[in-house]
C-alpha atoms as a PDB file:
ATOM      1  CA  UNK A   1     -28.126  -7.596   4.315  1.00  0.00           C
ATOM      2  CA  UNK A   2     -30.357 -10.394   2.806  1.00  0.00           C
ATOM      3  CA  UNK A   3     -28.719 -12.941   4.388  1.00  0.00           C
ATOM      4  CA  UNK A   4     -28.739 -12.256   8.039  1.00  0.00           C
ATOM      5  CA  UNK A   5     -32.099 -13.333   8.235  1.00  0.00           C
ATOM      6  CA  UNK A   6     -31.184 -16.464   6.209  1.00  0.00           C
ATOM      7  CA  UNK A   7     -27.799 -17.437   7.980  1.00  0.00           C
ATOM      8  CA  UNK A   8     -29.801 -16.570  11.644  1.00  0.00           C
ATOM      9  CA  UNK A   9     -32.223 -19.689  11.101  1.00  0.00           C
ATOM     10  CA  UNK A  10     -30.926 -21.390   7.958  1.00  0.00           C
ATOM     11  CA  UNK A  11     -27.291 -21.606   8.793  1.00  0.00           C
ATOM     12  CA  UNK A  12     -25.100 -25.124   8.141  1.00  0.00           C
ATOM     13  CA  UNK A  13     -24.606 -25.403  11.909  1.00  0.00           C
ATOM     14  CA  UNK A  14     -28.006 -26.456  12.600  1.00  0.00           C
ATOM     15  CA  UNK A  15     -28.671 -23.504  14.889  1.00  0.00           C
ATOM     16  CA  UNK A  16     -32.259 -21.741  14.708  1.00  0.00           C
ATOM     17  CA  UNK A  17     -31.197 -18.572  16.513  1.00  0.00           C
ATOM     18  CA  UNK A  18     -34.268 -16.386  16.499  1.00  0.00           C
ATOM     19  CA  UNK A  19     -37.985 -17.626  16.231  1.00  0.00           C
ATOM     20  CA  UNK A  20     -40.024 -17.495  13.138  1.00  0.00           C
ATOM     21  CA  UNK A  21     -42.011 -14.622  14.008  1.00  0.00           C
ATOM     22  CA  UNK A  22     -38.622 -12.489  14.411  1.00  0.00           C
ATOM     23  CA  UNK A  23     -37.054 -13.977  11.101  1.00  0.00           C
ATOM     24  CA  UNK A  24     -40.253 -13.074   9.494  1.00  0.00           C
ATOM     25  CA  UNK A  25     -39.661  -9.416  10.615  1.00  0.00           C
ATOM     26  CA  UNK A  26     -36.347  -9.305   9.492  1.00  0.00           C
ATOM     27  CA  UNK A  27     -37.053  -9.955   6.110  1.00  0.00           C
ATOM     28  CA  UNK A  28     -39.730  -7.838   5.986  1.00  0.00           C
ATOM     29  CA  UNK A  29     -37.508  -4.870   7.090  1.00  0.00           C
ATOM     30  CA  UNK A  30     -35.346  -5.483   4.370  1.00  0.00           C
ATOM     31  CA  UNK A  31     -37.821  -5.751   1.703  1.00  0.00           C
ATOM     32  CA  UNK A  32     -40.711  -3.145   3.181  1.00  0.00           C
ATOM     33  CA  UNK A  33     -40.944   0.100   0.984  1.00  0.00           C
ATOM     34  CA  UNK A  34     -38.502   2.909   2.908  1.00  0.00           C
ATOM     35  CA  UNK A  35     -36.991  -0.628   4.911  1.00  0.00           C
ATOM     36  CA  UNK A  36     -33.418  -1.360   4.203  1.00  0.00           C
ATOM     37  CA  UNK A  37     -33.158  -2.391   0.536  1.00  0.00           C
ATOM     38  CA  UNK A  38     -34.772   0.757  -0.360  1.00  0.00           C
ATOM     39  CA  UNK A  39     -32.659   2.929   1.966  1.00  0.00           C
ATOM     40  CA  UNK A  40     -29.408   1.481   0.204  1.00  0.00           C
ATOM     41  CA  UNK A  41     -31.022   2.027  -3.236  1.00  0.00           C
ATOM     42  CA  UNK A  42     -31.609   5.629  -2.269  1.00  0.00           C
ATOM     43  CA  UNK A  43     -28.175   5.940  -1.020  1.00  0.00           C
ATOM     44  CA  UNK A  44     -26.453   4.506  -3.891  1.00  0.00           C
ATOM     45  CA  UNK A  45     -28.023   7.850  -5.821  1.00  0.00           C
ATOM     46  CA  UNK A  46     -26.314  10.340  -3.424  1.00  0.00           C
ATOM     47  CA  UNK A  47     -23.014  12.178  -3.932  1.00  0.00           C
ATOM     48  CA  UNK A  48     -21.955  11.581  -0.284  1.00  0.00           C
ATOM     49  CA  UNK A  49     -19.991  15.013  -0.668  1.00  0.00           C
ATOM     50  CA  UNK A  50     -22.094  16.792   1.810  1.00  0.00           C
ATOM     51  CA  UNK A  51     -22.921  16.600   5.461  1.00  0.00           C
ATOM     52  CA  UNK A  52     -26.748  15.939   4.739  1.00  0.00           C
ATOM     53  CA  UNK A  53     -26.004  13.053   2.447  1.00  0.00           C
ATOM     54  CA  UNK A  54     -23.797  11.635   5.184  1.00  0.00           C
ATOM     55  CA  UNK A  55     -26.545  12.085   7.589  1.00  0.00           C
ATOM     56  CA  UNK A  56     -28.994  10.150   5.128  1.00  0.00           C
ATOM     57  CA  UNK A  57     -26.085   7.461   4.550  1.00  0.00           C
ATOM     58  CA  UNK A  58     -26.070   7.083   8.270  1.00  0.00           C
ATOM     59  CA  UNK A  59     -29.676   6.778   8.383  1.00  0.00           C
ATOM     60  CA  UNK A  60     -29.749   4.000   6.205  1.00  0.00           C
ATOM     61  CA  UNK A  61     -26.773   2.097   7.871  1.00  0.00           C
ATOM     62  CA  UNK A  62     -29.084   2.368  11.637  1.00  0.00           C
ATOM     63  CA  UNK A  63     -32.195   1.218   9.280  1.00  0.00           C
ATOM     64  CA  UNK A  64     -30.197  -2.006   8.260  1.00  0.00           C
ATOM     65  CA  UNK A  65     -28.687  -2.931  11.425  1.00  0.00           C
ATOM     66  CA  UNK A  66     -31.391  -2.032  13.503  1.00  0.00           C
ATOM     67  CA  UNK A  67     -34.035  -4.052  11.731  1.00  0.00           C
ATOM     68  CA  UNK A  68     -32.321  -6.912   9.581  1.00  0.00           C
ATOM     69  CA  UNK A  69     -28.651  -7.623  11.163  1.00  0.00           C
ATOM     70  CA  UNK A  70     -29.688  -6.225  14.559  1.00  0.00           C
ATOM     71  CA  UNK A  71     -32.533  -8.725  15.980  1.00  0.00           C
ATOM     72  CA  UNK A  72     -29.951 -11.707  16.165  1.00  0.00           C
ATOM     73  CA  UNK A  73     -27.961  -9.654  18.307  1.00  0.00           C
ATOM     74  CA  UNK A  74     -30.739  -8.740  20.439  1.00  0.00           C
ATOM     75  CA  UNK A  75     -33.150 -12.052  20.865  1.00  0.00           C
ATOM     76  CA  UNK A  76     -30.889 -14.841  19.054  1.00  0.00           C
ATOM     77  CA  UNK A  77     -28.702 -14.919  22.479  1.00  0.00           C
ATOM     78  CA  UNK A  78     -25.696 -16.519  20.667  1.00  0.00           C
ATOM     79  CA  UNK A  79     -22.402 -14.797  19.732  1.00  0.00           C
ATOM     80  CA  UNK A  80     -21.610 -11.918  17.270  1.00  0.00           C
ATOM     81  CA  UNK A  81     -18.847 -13.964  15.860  1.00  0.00           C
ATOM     82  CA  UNK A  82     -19.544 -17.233  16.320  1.00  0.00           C
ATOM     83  CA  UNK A  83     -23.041 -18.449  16.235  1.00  0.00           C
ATOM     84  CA  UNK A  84     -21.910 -22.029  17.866  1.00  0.00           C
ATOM     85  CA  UNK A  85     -21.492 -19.847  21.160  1.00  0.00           C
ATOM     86  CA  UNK A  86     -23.795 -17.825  23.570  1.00  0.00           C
ATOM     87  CA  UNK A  87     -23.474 -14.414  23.826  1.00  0.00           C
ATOM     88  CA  UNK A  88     -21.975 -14.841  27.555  1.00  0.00           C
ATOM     89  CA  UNK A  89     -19.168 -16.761  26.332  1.00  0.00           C
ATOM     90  CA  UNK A  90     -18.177 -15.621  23.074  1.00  0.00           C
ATOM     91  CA  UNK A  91     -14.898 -17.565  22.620  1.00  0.00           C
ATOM     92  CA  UNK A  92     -12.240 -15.447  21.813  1.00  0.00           C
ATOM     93  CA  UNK A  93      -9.753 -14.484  24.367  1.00  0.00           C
ATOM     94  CA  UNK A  94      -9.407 -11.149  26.209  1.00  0.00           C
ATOM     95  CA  UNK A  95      -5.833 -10.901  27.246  1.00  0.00           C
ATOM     96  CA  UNK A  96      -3.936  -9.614  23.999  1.00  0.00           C
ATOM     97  CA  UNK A  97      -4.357  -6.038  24.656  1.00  0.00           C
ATOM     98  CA  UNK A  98      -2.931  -6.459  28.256  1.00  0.00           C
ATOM     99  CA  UNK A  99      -0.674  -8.643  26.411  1.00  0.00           C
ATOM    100  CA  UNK A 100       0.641  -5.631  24.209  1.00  0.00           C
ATOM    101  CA  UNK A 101       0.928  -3.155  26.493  1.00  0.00           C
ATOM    102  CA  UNK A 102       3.527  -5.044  28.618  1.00  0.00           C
ATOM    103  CA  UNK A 103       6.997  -3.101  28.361  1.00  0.00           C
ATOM    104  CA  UNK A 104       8.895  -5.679  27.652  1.00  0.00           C
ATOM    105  CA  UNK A 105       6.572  -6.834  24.320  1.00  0.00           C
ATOM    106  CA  UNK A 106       6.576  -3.080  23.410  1.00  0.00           C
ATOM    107  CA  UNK A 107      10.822  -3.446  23.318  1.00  0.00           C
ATOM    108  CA  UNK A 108      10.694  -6.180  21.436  1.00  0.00           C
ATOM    109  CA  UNK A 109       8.339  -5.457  18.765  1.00  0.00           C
ATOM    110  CA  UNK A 110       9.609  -2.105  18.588  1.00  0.00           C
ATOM    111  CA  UNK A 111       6.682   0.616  19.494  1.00  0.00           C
ATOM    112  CA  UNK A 112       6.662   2.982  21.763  1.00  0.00           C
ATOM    113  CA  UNK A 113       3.145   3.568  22.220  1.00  0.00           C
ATOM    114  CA  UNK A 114       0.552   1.500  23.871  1.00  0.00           C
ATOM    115  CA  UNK A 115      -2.327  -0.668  22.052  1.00  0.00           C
ATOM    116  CA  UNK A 116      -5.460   0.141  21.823  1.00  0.00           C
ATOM    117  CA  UNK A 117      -7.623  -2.186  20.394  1.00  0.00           C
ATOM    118  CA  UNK A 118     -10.740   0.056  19.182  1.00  0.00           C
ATOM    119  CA  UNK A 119     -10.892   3.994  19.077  1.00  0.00           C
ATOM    120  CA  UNK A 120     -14.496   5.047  19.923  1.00  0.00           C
ATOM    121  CA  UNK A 121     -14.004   8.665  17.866  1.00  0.00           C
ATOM    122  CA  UNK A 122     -13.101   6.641  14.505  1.00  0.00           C
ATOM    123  CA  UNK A 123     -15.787   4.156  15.012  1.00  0.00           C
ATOM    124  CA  UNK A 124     -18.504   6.740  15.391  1.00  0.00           C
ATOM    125  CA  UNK A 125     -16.984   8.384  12.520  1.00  0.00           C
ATOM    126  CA  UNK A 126     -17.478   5.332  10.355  1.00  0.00           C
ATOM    127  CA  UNK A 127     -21.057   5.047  11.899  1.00  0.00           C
ATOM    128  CA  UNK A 128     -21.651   8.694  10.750  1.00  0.00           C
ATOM    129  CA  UNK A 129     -21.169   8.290   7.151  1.00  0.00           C
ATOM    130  CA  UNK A 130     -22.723   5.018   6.741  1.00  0.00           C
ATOM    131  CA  UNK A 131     -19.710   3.498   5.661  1.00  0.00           C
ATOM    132  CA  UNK A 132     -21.224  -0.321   6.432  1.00  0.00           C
ATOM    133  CA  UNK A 133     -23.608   0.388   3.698  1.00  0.00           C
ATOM    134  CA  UNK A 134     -21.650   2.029   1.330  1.00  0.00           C
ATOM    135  CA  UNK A 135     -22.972   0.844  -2.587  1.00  0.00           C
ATOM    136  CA  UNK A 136     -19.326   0.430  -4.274  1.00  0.00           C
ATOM    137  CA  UNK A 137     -17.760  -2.485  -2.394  1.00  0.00           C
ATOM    138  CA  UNK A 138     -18.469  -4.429  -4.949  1.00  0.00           C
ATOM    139  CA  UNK A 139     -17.300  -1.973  -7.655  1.00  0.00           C
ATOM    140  CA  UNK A 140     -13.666  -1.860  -5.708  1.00  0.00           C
ATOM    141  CA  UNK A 141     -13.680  -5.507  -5.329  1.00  0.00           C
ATOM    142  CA  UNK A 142     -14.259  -5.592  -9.252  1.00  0.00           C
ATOM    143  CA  UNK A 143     -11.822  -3.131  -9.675  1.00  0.00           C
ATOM    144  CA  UNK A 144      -9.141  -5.099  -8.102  1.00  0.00           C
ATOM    145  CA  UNK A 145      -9.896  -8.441 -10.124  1.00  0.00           C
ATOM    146  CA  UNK A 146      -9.235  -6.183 -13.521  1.00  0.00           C
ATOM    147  CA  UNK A 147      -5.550  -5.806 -12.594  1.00  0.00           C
ATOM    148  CA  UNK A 148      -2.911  -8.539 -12.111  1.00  0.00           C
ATOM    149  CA  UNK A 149      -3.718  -8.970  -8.372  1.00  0.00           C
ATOM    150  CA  UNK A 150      -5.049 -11.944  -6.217  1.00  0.00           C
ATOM    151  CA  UNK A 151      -8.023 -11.352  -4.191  1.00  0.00           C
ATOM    152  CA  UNK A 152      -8.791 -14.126  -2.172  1.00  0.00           C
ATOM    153  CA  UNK A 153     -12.504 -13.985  -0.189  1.00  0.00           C
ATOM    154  CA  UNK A 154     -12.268 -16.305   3.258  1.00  0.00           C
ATOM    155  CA  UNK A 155     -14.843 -16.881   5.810  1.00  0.00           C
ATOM    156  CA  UNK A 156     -15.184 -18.964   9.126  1.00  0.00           C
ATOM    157  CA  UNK A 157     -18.288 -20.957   8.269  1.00  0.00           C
ATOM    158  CA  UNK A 158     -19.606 -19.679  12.165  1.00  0.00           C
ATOM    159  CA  UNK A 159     -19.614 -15.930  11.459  1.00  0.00           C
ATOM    160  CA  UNK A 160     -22.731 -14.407  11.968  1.00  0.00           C
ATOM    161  CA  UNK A 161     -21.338 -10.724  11.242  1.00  0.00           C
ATOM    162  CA  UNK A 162     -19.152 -11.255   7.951  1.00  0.00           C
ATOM    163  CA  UNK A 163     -21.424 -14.737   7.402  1.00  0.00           C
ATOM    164  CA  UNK A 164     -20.122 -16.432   4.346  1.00  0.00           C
ATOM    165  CA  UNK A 165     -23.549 -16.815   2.959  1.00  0.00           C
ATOM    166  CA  UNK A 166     -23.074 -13.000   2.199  1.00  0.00           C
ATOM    167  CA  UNK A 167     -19.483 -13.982   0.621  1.00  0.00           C
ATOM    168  CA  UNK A 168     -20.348 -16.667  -1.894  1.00  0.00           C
ATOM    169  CA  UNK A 169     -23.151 -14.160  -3.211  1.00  0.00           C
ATOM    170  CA  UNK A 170     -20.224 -11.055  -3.589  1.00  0.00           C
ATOM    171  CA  UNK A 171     -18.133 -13.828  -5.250  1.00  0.00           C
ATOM    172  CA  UNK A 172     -20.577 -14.851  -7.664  1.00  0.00           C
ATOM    173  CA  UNK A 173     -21.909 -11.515  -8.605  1.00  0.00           C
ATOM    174  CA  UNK A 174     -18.290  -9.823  -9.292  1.00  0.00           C
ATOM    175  CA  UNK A 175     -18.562  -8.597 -12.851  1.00  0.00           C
ATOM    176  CA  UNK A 176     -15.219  -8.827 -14.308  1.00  0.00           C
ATOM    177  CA  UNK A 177     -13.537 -10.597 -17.264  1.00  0.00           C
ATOM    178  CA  UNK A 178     -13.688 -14.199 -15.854  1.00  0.00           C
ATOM    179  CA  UNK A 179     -16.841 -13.712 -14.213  1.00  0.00           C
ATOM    180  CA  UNK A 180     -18.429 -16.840 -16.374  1.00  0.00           C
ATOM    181  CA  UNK A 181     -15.507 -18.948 -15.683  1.00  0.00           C
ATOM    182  CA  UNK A 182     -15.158 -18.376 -11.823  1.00  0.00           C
ATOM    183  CA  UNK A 183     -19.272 -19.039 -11.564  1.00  0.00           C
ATOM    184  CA  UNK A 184     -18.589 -22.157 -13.313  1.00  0.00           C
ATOM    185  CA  UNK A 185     -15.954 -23.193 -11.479  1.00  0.00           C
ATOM    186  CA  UNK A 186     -16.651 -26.284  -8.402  1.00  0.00           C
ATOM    187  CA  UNK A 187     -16.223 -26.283  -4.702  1.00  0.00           C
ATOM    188  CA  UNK A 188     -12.713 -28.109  -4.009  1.00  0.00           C
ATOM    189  CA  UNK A 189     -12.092 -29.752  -0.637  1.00  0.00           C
ATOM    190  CA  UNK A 190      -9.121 -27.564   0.923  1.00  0.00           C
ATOM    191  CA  UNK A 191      -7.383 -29.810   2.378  1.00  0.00           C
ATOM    192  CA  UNK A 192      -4.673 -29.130   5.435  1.00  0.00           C
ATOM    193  CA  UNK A 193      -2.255 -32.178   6.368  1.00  0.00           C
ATOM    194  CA  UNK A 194      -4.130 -34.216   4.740  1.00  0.00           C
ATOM    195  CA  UNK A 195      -7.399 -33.168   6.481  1.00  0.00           C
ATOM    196  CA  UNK A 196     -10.596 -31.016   4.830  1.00  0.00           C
ATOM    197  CA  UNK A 197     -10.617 -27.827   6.929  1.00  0.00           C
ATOM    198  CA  UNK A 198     -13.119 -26.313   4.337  1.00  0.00           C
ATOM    199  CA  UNK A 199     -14.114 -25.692   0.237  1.00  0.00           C
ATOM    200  CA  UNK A 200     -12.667 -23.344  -2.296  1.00  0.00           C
ATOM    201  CA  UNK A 201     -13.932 -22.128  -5.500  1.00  0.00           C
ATOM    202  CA  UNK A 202     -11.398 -20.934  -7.761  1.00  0.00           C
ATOM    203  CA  UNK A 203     -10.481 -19.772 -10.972  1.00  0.00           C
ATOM    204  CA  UNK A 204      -6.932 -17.650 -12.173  1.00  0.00           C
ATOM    205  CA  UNK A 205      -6.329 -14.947  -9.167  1.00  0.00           C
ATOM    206  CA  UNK A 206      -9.902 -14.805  -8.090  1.00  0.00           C
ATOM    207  CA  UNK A 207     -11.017 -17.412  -4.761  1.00  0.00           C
ATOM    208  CA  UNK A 208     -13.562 -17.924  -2.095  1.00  0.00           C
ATOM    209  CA  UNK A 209     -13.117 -20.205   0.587  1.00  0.00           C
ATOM    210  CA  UNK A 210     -15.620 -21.623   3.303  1.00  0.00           C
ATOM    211  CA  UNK A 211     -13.444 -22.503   6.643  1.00  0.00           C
ATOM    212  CA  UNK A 212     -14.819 -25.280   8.167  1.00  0.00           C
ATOM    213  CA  UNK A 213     -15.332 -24.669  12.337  1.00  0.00           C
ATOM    214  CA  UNK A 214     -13.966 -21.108  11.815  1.00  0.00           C
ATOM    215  CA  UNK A 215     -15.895 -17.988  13.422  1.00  0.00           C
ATOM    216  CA  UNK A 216     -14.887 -14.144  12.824  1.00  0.00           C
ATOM    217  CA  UNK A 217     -11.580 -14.102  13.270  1.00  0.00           C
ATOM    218  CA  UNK A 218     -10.433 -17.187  10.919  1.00  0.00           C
ATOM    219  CA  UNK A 219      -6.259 -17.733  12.325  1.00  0.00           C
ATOM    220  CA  UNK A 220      -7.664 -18.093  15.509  1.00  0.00           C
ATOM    221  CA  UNK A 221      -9.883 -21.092  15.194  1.00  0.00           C
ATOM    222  CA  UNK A 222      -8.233 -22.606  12.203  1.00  0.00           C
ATOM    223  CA  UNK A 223      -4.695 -21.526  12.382  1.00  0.00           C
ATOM    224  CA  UNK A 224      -2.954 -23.979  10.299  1.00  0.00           C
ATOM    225  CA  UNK A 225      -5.470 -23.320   7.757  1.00  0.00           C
ATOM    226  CA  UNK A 226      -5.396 -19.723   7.296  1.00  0.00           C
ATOM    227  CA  UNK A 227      -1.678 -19.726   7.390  1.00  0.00           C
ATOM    228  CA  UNK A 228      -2.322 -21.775   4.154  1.00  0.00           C
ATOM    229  CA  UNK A 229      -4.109 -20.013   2.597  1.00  0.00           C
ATOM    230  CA  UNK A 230      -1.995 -16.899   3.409  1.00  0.00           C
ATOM    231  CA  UNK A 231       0.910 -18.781   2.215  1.00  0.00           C
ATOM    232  CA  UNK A 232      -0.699 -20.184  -0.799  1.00  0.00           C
ATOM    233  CA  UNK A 233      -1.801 -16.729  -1.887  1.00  0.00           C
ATOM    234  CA  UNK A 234       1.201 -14.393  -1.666  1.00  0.00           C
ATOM    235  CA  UNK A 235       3.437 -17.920  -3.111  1.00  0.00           C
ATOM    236  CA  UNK A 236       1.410 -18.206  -6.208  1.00  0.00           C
ATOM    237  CA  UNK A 237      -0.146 -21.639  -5.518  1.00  0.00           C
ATOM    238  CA  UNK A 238      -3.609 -22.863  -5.907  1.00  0.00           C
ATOM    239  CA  UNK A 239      -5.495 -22.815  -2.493  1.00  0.00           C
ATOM    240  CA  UNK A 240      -7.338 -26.139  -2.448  1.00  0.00           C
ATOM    241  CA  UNK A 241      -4.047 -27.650  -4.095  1.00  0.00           C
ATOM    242  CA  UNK A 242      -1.246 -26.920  -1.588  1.00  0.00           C
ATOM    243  CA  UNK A 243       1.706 -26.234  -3.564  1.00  0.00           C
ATOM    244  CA  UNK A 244       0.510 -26.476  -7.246  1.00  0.00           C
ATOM    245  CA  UNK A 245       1.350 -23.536  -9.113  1.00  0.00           C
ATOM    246  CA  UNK A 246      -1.742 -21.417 -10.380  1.00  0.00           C
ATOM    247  CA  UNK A 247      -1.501 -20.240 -13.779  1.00  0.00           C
ATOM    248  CA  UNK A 248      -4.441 -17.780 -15.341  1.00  0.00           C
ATOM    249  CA  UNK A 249      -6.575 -20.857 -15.755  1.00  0.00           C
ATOM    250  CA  UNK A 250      -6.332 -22.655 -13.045  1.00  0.00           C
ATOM    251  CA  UNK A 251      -9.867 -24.015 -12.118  1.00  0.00           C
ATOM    252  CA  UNK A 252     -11.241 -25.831  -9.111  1.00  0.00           C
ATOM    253  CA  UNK A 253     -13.327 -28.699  -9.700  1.00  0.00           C
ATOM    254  CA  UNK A 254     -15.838 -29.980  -8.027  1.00  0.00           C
ATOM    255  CA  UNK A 255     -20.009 -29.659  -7.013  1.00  0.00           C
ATOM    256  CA  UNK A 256     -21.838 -26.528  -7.803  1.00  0.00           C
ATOM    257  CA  UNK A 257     -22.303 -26.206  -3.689  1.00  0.00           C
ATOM    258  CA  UNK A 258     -20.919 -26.302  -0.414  1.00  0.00           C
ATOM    259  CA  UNK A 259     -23.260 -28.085   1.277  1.00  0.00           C
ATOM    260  CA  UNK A 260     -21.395 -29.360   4.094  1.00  0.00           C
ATOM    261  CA  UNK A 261     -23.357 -29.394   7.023  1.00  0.00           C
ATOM    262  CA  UNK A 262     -22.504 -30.277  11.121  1.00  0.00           C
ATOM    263  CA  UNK A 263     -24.538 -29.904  14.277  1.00  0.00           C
ATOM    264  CA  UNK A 264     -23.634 -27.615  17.010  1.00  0.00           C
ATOM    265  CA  UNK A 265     -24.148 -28.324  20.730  1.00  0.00           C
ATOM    266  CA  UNK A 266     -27.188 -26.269  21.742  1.00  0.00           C
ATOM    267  CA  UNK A 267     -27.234 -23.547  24.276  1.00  0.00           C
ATOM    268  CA  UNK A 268     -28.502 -23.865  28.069  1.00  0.00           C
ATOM    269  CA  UNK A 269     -32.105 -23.979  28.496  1.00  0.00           C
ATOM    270  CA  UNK A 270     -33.958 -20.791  30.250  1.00  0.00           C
ATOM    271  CA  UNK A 271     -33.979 -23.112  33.144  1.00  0.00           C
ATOM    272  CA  UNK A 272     -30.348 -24.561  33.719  1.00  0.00           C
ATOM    273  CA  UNK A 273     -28.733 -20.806  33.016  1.00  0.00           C
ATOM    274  CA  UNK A 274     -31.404 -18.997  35.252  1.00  0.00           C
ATOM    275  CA  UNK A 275     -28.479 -19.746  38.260  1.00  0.00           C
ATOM    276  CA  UNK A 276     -26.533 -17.853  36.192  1.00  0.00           C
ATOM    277  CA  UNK A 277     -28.034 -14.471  36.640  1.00  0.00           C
ATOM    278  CA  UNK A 278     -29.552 -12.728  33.514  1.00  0.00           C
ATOM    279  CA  UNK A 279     -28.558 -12.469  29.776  1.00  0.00           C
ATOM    280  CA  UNK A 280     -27.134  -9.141  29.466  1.00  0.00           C
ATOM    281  CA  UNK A 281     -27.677  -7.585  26.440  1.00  0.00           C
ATOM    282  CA  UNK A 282     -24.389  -5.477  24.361  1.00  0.00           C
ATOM    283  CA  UNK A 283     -24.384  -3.213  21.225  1.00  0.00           C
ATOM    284  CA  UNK A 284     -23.343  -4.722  18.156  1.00  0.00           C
ATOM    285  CA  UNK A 285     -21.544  -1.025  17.213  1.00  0.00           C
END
């Protein structure tokens, strides 16, 4: 939760979403006795076996996105997952569930059911136990790098939501039996066709990457990229490094950071969108 506050005014897109005075109060929620931190601490000591610790579980998750993750949502006017658009126009397309529920797609992918993209009943279920703010993601992420398996972390550098700010901090506090050696590991270009779409730090099955002009939903705005990356992972092969073959040592190289920056057009003013009626507002559940 840390980190919205940061990647809100901080971010490598140039964008300063909210004001000072609201990234001011976002910190403070997190870090305020009974604010967010300490709500996840408590948490973290429950057994979550009964309906009143799921009710305090909950409690914490609407502390944390009310007050930290929430405000962005609320005042920044810019897009859930993409902070390079405005809320009004948040990129992504709109016709794939249309798309999917067209017979003749249903025949040929063989279902017989229509799509639905969201259920409300499972997502208020999830909202119910707190499961955003569960305490042992990073214990099952650290569970996974103990056995033969390749877990590979990847995030549009644009994502507010999942912001990879968040997902370089996971990947360097995993606790696991190359811990020391992944930390020390550098930030390789990943390179596509010969071009950088972003940086990957890597060592033996464990990787982050950073997707250069990527938002939530990384295939979308980078598809050739996170086809390589998909390919590269299930085909053995080191991500920044195309088709070299990883071995249990295989190490990126390169600086400590990645600290590559680019501007983003900025939004409308008040003035030149006030012909376009008002900013509406939507929940970020």
């Amino acid at each position: 939760m840390k980190h919205y506050p940061e990647f809100a005014v901080n971010n490598t897109h140039g964008i300063k979403a909210v004001n000072d005075t609201v990234y001011s109060f976002m910190k403070f929620a997190n870090e305020m006795a009974l604010g967010c931190r300490d709500q996840r601490t408590r948490y973290k000591l429950l057994n979550r076996t009964s309906v009143t610790d799921y009710a305090l579980c909950s409690e914490a998750l609407y502390v944390c996105r009310d007050t930290v993750e929430g405000p962005y949502y609320y005042l920044g006017n810019r897009a859930q997952y993409d902070i390079r658009h405005p809320t009004e126009d948040p990129a992504l397309p709109n016709y794939w569930p249309k798309y999917l529920t067209k017979e003749k797609i249903q025949n040929a992918i063989g279902v017989d059911l229509n799509y639905t993209s969201t259920s409300p009943a499972i997502q208020y279920a999830f909202q119910q136990n707190g499961e955003a703010v569960w305490p042992n993601f990073l214990e099952d992420l650290e569970a996974m790098l103990a056995r033969p398996v390749r877990v590979a972390l990847i995030y549009g550098d644009a994502d507010y939501t999942c912001n990879w700010f968040g997902g370089e901090d996971i990947s360097l506090n995993t606790k696991y039996k190359h811990s020391k050696e992944f930390r020390s590991a550098g930030y390789a270009s990943f390179l596509v066709d010969g071009v950088e779409h972003g940086v990957t730090r890597e060592y033996g099955n464990f990787s982050f990457t950073r997707v250069y002009g990527a938002g939530h939903e990384v295939p979308f705005y980078q598809p050739k990229a996170a086809l390589q990356i998909f390919n590269s992972t299930l085909n053995g092969w080191e991500i920044p490094g195309g088709r070299v073959r990883l071995t249990a040592k295989s190490r990126s190289r390169g600086p400590a950071r990645a600290s590559h920056s680019q501007s983003s057009v900025p939004l409308p003013s008040a003035t030149s969108s006030a012909s376009g009626g008002a900013v509406k507002r939507r929940s970020f559940f």
